[in-house]
Protein backbone atom coordinates (compact mmCIF):
# COMPACT_ATOMS: atom_id res chain seq x y z
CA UNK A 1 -6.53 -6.15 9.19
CA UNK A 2 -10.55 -6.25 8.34
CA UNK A 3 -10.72 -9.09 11.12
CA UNK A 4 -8.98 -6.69 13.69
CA UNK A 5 -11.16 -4.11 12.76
CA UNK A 6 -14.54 -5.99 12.65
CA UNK A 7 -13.71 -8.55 15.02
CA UNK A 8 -11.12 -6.83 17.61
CA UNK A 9 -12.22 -2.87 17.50
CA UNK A 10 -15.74 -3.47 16.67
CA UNK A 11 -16.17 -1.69 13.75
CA UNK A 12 -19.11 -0.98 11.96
CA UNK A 13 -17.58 -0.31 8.36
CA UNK A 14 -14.12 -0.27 6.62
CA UNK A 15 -13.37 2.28 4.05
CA UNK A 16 -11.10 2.19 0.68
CA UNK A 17 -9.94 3.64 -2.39
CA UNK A 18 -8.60 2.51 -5.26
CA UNK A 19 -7.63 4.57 -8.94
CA UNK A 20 -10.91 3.29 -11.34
CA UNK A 21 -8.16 1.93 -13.57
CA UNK A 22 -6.34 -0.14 -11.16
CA UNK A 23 -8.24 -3.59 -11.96
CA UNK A 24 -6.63 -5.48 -10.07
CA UNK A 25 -7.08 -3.60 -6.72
CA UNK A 26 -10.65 -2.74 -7.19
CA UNK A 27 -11.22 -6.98 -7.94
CA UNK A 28 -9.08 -7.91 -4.66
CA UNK A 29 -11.55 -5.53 -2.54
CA UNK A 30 -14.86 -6.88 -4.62
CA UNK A 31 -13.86 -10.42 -3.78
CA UNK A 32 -13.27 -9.18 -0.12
CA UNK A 33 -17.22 -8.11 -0.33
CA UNK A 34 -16.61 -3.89 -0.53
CA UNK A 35 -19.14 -2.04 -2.62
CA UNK A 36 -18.68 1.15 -4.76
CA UNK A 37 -19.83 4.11 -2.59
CA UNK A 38 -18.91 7.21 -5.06
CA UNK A 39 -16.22 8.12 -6.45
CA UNK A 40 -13.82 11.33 -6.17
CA UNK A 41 -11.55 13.90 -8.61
CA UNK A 42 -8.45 14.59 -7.75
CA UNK A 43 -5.35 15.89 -9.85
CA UNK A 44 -2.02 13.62 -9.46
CA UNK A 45 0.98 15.09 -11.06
CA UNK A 46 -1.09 17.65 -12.69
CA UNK A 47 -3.61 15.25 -14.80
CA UNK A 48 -6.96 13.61 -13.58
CA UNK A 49 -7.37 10.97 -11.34
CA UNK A 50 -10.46 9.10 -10.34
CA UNK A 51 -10.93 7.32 -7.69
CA UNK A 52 -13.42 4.67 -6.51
CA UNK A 53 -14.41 4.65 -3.03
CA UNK A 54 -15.40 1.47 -1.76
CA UNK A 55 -17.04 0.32 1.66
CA UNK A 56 -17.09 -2.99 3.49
CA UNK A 57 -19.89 -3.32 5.95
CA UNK A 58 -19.37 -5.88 9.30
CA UNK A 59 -22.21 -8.15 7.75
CA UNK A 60 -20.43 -8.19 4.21
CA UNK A 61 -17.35 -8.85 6.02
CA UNK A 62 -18.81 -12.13 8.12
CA UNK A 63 -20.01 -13.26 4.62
CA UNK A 64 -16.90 -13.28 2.91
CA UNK A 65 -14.43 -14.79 5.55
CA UNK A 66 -12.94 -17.93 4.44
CA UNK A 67 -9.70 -17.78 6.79
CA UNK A 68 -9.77 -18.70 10.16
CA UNK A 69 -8.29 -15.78 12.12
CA UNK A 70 -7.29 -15.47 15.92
CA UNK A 71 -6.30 -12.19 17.31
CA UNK A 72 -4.27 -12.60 20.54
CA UNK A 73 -2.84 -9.69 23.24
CA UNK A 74 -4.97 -7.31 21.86
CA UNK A 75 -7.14 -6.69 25.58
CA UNK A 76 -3.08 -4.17 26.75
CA UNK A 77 -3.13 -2.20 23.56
CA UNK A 78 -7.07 -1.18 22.74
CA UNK A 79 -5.93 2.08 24.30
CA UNK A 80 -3.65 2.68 21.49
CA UNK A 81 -6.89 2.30 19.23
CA UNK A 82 -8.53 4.47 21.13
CA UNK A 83 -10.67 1.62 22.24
CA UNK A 84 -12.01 0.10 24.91
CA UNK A 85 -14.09 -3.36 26.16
């Protein structure tokens, strides 16, 4: 998905969010190369939740590939993105 984005749709970042107790998610997206960029309150089933927002920048993202990645057909469907090349 980060490859479509950076690669395909020319993207500049890539947002996400993950609870600041779900380990496991927040050390998948470190490994990935996103950084904290604040964190947000919100109440889920009544009791607080915390979430880290996280942010993956296009040069973060080139240094962290370690998969080759091809993206083919994409040229009919950029409209659907609301893209274009």
């Amino acid at each position: 998905m980060l490859h479509l984005g950076f690669a395909g749709l020319d993207s500049v970042e890539a947002a996400s969010i993950a609870f600041t107790d779900n380990a496991a998610s927040l050390a998948v997206s470190r490994k990935l190369g996103y950084r904290p960029d604040g964190i947000a309150r919100r109440a889920v089933r009544g009791r607080l939740a915390i979430d880290q927002r996280l942010r993956l920048t296009r040069a973060a993202w080139e240094g962290h590939r370690s998969v080759p990645v091809t993206i083919e057909g994409l040229a009919p469907c950029l409209s659907l993105f609301g893209a274009s090349r």
